[in-house]
Each structure stands twice: as C-alpha cells, then as structure tokens.
Protein backbone atom coordinates (compact mmCIF):
# COMPACT_ATOMS: atom_id res chain seq x y z
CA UNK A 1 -12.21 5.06 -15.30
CA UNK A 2 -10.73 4.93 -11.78
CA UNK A 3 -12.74 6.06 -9.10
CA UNK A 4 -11.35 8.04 -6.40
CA UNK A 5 -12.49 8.90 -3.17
CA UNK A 6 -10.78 11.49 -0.96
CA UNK A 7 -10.62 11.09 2.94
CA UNK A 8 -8.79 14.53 4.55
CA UNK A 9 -10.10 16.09 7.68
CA UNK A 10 -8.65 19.88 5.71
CA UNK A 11 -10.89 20.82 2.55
CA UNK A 12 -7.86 22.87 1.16
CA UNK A 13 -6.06 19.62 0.82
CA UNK A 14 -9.01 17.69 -0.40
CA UNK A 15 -9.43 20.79 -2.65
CA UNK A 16 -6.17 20.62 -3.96
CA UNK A 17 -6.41 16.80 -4.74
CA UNK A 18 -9.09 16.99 -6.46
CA UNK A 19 -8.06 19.76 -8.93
CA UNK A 20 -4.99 17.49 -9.44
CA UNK A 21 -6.81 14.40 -9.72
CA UNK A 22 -9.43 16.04 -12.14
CA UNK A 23 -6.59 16.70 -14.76
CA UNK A 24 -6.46 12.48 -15.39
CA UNK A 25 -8.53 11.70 -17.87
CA UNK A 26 -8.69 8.24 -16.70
CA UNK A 27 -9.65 9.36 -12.99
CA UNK A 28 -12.92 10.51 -11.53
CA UNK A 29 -13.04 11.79 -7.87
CA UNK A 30 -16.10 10.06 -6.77
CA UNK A 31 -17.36 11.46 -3.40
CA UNK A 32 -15.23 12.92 -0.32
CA UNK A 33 -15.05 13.68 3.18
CA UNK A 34 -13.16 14.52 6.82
CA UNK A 35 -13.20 11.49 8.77
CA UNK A 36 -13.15 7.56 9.24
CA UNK A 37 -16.71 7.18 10.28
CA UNK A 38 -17.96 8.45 6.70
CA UNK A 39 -15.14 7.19 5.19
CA UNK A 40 -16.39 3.59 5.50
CA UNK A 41 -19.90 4.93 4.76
CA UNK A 42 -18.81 6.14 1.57
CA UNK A 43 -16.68 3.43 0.41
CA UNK A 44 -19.35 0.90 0.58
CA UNK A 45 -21.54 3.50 -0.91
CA UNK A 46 -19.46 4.89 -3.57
CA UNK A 47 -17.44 1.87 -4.21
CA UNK A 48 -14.15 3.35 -5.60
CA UNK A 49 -11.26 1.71 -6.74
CA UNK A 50 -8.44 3.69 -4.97
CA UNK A 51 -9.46 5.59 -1.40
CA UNK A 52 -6.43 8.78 -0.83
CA UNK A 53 -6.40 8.34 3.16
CA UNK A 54 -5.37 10.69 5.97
CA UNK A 55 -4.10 9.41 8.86
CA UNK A 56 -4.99 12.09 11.80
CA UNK A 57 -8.31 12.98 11.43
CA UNK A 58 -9.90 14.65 14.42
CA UNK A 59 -13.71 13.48 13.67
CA UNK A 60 -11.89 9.34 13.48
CA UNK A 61 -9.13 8.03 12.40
CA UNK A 62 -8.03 6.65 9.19
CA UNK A 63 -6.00 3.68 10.80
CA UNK A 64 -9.44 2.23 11.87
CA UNK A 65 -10.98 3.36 8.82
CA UNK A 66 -8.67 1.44 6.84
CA UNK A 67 -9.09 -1.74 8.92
CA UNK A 68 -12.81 -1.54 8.26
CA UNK A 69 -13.21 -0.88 4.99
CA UNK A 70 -10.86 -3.58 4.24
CA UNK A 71 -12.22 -6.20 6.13
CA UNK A 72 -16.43 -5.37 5.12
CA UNK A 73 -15.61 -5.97 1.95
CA UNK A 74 -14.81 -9.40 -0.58
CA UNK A 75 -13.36 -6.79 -3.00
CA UNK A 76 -12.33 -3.53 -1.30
CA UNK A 77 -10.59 -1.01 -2.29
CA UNK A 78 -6.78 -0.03 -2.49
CA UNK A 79 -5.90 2.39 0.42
CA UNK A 80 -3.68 5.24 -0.47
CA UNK A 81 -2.11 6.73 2.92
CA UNK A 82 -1.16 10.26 2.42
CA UNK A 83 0.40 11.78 5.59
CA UNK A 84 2.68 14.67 6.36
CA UNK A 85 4.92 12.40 7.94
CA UNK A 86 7.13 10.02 6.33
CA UNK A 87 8.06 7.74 8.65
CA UNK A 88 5.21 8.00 11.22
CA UNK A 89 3.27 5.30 13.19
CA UNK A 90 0.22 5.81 12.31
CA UNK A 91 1.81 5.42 8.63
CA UNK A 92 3.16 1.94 9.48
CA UNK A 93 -0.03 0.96 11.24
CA UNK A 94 -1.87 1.75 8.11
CA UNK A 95 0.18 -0.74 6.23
CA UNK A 96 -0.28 -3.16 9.12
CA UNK A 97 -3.76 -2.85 8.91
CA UNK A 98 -4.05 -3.07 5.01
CA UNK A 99 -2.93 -0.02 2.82
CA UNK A 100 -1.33 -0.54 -0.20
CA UNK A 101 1.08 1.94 0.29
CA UNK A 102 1.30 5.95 1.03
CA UNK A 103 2.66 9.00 -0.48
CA UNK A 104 2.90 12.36 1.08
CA UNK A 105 1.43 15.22 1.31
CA UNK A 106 3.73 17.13 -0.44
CA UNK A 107 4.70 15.06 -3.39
CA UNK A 108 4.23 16.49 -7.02
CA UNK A 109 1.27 16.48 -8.71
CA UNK A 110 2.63 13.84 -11.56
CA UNK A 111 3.29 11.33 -8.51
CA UNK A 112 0.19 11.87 -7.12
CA UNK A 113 -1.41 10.65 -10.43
CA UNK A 114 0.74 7.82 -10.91
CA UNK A 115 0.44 6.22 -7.10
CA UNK A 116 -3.37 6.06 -7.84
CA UNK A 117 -2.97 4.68 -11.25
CA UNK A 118 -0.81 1.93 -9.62
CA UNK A 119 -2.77 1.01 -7.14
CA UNK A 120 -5.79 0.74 -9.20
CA UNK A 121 -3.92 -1.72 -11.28
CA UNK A 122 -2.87 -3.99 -7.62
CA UNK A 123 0.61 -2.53 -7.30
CA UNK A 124 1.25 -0.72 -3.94
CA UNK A 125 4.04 1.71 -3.40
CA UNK A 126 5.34 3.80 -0.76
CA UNK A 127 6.77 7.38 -1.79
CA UNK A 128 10.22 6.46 -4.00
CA UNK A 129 11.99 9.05 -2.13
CA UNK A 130 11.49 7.09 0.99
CA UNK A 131 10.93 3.73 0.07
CA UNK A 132 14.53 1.77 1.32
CA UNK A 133 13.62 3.70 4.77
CA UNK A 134 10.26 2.89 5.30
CA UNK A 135 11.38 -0.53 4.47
CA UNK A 136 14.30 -0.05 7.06
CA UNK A 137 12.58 1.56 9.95
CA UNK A 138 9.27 -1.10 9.73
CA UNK A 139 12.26 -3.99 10.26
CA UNK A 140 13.60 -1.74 13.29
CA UNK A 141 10.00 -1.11 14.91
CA UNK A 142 8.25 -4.83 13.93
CA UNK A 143 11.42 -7.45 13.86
CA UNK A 144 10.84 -10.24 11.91
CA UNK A 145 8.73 -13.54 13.28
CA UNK A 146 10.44 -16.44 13.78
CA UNK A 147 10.32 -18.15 9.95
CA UNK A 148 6.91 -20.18 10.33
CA UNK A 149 7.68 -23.03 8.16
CA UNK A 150 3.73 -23.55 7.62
CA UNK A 151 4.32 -19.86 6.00
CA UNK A 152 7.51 -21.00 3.86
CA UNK A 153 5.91 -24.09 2.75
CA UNK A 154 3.77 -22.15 0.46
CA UNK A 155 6.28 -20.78 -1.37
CA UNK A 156 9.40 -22.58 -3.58
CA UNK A 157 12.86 -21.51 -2.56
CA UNK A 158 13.20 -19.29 -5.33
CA UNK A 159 9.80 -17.31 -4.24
CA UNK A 160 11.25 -17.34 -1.09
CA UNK A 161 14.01 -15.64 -2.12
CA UNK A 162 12.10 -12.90 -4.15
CA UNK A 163 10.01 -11.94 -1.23
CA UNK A 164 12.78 -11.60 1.03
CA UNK A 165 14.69 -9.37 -1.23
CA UNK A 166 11.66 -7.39 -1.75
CA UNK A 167 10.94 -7.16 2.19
CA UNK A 168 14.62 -5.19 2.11
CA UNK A 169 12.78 -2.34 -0.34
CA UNK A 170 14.72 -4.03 -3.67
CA UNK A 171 13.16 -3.34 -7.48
CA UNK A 172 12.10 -6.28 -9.86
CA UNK A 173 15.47 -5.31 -11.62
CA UNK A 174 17.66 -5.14 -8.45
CA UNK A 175 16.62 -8.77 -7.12
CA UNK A 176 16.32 -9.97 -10.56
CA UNK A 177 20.48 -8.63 -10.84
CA UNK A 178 20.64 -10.40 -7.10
CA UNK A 179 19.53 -13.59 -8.38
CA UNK A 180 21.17 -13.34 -11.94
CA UNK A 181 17.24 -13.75 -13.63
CA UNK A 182 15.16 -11.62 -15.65
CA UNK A 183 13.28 -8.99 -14.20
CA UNK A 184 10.24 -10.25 -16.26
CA UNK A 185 10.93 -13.86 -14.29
CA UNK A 186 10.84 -12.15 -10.77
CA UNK A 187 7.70 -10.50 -11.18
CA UNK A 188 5.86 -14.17 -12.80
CA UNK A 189 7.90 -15.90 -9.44
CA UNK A 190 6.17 -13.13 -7.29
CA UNK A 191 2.66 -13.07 -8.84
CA UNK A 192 2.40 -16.72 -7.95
CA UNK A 193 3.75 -15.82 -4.49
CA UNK A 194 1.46 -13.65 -4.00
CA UNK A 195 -1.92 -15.77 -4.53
CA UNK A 196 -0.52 -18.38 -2.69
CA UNK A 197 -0.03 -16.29 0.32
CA UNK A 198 -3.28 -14.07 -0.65
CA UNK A 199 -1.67 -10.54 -0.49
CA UNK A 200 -2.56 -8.05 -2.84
CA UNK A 201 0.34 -6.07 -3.38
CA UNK A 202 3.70 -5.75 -3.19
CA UNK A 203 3.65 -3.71 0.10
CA UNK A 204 1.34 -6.20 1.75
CA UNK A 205 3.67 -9.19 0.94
CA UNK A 206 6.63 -7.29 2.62
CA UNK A 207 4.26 -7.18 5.91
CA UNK A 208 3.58 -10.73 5.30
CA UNK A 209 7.08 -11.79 5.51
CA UNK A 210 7.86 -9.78 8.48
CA UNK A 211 4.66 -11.28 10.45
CA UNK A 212 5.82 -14.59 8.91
CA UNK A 213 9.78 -14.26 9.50
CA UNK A 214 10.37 -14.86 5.38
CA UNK A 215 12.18 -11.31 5.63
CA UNK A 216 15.29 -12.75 7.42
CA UNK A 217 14.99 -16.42 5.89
C-alpha cells in the first residue's frame, strides 16, 4: 500500500485529493494538513511514501518544507509538487531543493493516480504536458556549471551521454533512438548513473547535471 500524505493550505483541494486518491486500491491517504511546519511534523510521524506538496502556503512554505523533510531523513519520502502554476519559481526551487517532480493542480484524476504510483516506485516526473518546457525554462533560469570533471569521472561516456539527453526532457525511447540502443539498455546505463551520482530519480539527475555542467557536455 502507498501511503500518502496531503500538504494544501485549501481543504477543498485536499478534499478533492483525497476522494481521488481513495479510489486506488493500492493508495491510502495517511494524515494531512495546511502548512510546512506540520508538514515535516507529520512526515516523520506518519512516514509516507509519496508527500502531494503545495507550494504557497500562507501558515509556511512548502519549498522549506521540502528541504527539511528531505534532509531529516536516511529514507525520506518522494515529494510530489502540485502547484497552479506550471512554470513557477517556487516550482523550480522545489526541484532544486529535492522534489521528485510536480503535477498541477488541475490535471485529471487518472494522472493524479499515476504520478503517485511513480514516485512511490523512485521515478519522478513533471506534468507530460509540460515536461520539454520545464526542462527548457530550468536551462534558461539555472545555466549549466562549468562540466566538473570530478562530476564526469563518475560516469562512462555512454552514461554521460544518457544524462545529458535526459537533462534536454528526452524519453528512454527518444535517447535510446539518439544513440541507436535499446530503450531497455538506456534505462540499465542510467540506473547505474544514478547510484553513482546518488540521485533518486530521474528529475533529480537532470538538476544534477545542470549543477554539475553534464547537461551541455
């Protein structure tokens, strides 16, 4: 069963998540609330697996929330971000700062289900209907570090390559038709990326090569 905690500063919307999340039979909304401050209460309390996040929450934050309850923890959970806006700072400060990913507020019930589900199983996503610009405007508003070669050293060339595609918003199947492999070889090449360079997602390695200049390499 994953558990789910919900973090929303409006009951309606908290209301209206859990309804939706309720209809999973392999979810369970665990505990809620409207701010940061119990946020990171609750998820050391509750321990979920997946933590639906607002962003602008009058009674604190869920950027800082998100920082703590990621760093208090030697297995926290994933961070879902879900904002009203699609391409706001605080959105790309959440991923800066940890999240897995974020959907909006907006998005259908089905997607909803499936970003949690995804999440609980270490992939993070960021709404498909926005995912090449979210990919776009984080290279406009954090330009890629000079390539650290410290950072490159821990990866072969051809993991190299497969983060750096995936840093410009590609699929398994679009790099994997870039590099002229298998789909099923790019995601074994980025598993072994990925706990070399400790990052537990897919959205967290694309901040890592940013920080680390690997986007541009």
């Amino acid at each position: 069963m994953i558990r789910v905690l919900l973090v929303d500063d409006q009951s309606v919307v908290r209301a209206g998540f859990r309804v939706i999340l309720n209809l999973a039979e392999d979810i369970e909304v665990v505990g809620e609330c409207g701010d940061g401050p119990t946020a990171v209460t609750l998820a050391a309390r509750l321990r979920p697996d997946v933590i639906c996040m607002d962003v602008r929450m009058p009674g604190g934050d869920g950027l800082s929330a998100t920082r703590r309850i990621l760093e208090s923890s030697s297995e926290p959970p994933a961070i879902l971000i879900v904002t009203t806006f699609d391409l706001d700072e605080y959105v790309f400060g959440a991923l800066e700062a940890g999240a897995s990913g974020f959907v909006l507020k907006d998005t259908e019930p089905d997607e909803l289900i499936d970003a949690v589900r995804r999440l609980a199983r270490g992939y993070g996503l960021v709404d498909q209907a926005v995912t090449r610009r979210v990919m776009a405007e984080f290279a406009r508003r954090r330009p890629a570090a000079r390539p650290r070669p410290e950072a490159l050293d821990l990866l072969t060339a051809r993991e190299a390559d497969i983060v750096r595609l995936l840093a410009q918003g590609m699929s398994n199947a679009e790099i994997g038709r870039a590099l002229f492999i298998e789909a099923s070889t790019v995601k074994s090449h980025l598993g072994r990326a990925m706990a070399k360079i400790g990052t537990r997602d897919r959205v967290q390695t694309v901040v890592w090569a940013y920080r680390n200049g690997v986007a541009e390499v």
